[in-house]
N, C-alpha and C. Protein backbone atom coordinates (compact mmCIF):
# COMPACT_ATOMS: atom_id res chain seq x y z
N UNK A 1 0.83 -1.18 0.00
CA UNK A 1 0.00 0.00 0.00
C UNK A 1 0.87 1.24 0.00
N UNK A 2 0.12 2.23 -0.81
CA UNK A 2 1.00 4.06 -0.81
C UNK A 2 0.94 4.55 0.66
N UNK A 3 0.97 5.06 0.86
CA UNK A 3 1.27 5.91 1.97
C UNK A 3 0.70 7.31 1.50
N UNK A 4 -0.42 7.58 2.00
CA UNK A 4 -1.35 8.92 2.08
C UNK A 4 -0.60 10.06 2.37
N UNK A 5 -1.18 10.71 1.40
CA UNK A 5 -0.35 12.09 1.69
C UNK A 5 -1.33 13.16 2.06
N UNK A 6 -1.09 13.74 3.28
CA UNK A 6 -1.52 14.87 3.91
C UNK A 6 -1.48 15.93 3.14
N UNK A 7 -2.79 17.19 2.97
CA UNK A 7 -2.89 17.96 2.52
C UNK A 7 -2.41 19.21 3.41
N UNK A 8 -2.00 20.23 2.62
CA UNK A 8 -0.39 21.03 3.57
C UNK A 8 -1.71 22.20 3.88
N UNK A 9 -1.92 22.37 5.23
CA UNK A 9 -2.72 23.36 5.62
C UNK A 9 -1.68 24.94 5.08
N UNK A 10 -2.87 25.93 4.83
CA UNK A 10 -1.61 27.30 4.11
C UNK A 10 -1.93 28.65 5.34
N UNK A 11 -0.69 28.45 5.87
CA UNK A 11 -0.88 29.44 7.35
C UNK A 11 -0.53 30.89 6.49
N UNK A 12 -1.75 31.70 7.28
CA UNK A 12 -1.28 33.26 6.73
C UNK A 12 -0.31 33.55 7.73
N UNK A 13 1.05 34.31 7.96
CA UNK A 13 1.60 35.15 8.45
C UNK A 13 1.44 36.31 8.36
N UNK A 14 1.66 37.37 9.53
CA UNK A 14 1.52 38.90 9.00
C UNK A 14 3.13 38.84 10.24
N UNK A 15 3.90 39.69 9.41
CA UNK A 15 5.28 39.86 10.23
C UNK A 15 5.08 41.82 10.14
N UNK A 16 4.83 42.72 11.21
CA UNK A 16 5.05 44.33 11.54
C UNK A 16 5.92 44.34 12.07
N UNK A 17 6.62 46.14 12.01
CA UNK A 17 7.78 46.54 12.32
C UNK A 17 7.22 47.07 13.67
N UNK A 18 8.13 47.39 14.68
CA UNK A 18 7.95 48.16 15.92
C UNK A 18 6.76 49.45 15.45
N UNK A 19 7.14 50.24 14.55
CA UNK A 19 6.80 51.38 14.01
C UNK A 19 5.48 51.17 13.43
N UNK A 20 4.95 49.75 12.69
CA UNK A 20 3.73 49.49 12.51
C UNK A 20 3.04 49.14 13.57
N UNK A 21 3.32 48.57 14.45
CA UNK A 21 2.70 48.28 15.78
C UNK A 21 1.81 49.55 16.56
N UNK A 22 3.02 50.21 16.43
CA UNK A 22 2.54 51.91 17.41
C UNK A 22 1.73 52.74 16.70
N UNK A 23 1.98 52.57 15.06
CA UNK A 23 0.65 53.12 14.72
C UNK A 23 -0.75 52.27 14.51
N UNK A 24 -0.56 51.11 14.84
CA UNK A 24 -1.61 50.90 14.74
C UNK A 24 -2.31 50.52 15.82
N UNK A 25 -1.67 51.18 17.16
CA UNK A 25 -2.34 51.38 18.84
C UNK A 25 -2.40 53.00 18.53
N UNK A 26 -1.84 53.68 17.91
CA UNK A 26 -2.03 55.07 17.88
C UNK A 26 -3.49 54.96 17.25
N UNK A 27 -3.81 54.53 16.30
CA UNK A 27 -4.61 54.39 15.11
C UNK A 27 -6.06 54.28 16.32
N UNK A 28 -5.59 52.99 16.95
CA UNK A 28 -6.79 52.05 17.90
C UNK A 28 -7.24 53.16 18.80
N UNK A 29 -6.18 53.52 19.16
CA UNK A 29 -6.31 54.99 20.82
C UNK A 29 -7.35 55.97 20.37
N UNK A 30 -7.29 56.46 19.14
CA UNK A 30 -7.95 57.67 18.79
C UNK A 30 -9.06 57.43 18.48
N UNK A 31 -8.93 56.19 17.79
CA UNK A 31 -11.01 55.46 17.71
C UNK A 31 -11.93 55.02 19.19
N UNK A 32 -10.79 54.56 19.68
CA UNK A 32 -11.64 54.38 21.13
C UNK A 32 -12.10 55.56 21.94
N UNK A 33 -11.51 56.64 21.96
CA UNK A 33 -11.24 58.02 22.29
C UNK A 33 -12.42 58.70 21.65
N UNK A 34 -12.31 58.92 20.31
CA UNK A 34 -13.44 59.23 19.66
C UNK A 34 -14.80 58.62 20.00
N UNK A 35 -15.33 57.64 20.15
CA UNK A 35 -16.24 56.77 20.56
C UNK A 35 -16.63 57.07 22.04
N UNK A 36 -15.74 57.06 23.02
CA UNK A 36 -16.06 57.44 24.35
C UNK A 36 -16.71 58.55 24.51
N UNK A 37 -16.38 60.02 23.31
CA UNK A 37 -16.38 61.25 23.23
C UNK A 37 -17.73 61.00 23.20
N UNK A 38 -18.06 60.70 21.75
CA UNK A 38 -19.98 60.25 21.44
C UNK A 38 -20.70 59.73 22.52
N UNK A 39 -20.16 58.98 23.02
CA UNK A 39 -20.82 58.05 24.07
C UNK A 39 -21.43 59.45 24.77
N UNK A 40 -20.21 59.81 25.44
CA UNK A 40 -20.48 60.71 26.89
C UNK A 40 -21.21 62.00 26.04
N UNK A 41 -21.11 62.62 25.30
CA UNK A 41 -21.89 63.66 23.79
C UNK A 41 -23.51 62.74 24.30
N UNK A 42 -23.49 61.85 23.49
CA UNK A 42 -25.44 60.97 23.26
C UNK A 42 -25.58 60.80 24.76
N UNK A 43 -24.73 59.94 25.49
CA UNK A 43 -25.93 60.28 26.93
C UNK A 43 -26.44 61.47 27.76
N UNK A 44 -25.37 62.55 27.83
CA UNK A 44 -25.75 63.78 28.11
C UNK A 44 -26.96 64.22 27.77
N UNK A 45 -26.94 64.39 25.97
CA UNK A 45 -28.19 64.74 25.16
C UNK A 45 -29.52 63.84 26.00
N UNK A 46 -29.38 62.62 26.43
CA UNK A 46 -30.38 61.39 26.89
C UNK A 46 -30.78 61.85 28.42
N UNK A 47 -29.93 61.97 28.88
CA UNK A 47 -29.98 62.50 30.33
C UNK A 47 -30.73 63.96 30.35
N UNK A 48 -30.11 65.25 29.99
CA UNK A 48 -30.78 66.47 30.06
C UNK A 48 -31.18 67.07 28.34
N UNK A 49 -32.23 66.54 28.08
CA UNK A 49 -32.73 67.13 26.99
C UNK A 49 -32.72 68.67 26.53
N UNK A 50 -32.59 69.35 25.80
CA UNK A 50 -32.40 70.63 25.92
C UNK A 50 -33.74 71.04 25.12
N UNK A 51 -35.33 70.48 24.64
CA UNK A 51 -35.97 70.91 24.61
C UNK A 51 -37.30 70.34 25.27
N UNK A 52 -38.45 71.33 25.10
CA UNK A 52 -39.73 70.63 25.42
C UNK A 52 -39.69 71.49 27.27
N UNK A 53 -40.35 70.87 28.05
CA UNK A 53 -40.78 71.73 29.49
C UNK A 53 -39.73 71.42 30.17
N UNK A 54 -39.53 72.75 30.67
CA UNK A 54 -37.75 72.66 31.59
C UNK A 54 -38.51 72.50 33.19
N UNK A 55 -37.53 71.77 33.55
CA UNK A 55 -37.82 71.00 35.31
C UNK A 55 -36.91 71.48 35.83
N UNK A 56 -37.25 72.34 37.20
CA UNK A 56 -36.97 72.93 38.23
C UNK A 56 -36.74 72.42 38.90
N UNK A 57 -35.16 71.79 39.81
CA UNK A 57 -34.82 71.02 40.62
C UNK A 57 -35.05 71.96 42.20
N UNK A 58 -34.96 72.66 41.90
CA UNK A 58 -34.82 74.13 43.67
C UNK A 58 -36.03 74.48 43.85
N UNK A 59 -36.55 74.80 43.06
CA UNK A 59 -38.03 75.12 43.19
C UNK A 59 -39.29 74.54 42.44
N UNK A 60 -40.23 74.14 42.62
CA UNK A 60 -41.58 73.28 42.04
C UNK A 60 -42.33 73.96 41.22
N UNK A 61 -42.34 75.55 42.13
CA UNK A 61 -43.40 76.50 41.58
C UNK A 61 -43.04 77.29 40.67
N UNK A 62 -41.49 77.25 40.19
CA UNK A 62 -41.19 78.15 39.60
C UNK A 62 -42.00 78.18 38.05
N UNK A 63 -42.52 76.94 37.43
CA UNK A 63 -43.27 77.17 36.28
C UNK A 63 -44.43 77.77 36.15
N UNK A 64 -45.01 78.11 38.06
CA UNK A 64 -46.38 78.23 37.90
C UNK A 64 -46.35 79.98 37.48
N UNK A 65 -45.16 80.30 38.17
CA UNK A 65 -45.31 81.87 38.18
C UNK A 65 -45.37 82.72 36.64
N UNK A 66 -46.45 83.42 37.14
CA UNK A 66 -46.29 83.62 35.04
C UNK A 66 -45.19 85.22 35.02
N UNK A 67 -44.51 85.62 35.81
CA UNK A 67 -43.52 86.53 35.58
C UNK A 67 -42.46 86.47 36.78
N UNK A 68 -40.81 86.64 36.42
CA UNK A 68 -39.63 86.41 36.66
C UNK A 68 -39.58 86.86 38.09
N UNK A 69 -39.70 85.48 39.05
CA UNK A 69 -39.11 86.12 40.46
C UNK A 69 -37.51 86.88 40.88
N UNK A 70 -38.05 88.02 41.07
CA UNK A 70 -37.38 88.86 41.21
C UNK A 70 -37.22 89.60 42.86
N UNK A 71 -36.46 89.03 43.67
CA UNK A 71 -35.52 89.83 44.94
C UNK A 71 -35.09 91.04 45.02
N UNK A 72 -35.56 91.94 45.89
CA UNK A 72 -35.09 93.37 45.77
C UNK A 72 -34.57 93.08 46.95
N UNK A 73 -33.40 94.14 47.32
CA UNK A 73 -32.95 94.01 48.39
C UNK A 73 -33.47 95.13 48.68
N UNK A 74 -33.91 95.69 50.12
CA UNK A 74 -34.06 96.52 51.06
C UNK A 74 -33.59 97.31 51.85
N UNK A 75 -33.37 98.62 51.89
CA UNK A 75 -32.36 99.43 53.02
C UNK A 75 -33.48 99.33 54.12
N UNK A 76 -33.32 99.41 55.09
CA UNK A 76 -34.20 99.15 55.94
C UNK A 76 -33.66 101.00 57.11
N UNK A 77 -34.32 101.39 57.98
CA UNK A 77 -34.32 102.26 58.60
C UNK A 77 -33.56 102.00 59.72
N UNK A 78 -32.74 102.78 59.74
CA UNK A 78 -31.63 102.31 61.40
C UNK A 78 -32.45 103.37 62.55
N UNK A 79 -32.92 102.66 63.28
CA UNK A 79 -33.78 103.52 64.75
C UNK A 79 -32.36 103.90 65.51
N UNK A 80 -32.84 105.05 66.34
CA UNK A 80 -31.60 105.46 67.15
C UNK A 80 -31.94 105.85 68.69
């Protein structure tokens, strides 16, 4: 009998220089970076909407008032 011959599996190699390496963590850094940016950008937008009825964390009533509370300060009279 022959003796079977094995079919030669075909390995890819990829061989980079130091210099390809770093750019391509430089490359990686700035996409991940970028992405985090959006992230923290879209949840903000998700979290405090900037249109539609604005909510008053200090005060409840402040929507009810239909004109701008406004504080005067006072000199008051010094008795003697």
């Amino acid at each position: 009998m022959a003796a079977k011959k094995k079919k030669q599996i075909k390995k890819l190699k990829f061989e980079l220089t130091r210099s390809a390496v770093l750019g391509i963590a430089v490359v990686m850094f700035c996409l991940f970076l970028w992405m985090f940016l959006i992230g923290v950008w879209a949840g903000q937008s998700l979290l405090l909407p900037s249109y539609g009825k604005k909510v008053s964390i200090v005060d409840k009533r402040a929507d009810q008032l239909s004109e701008p509370l406004v504080i005067k300060a006072v000199k008051k009279a010094v008795k003697k």
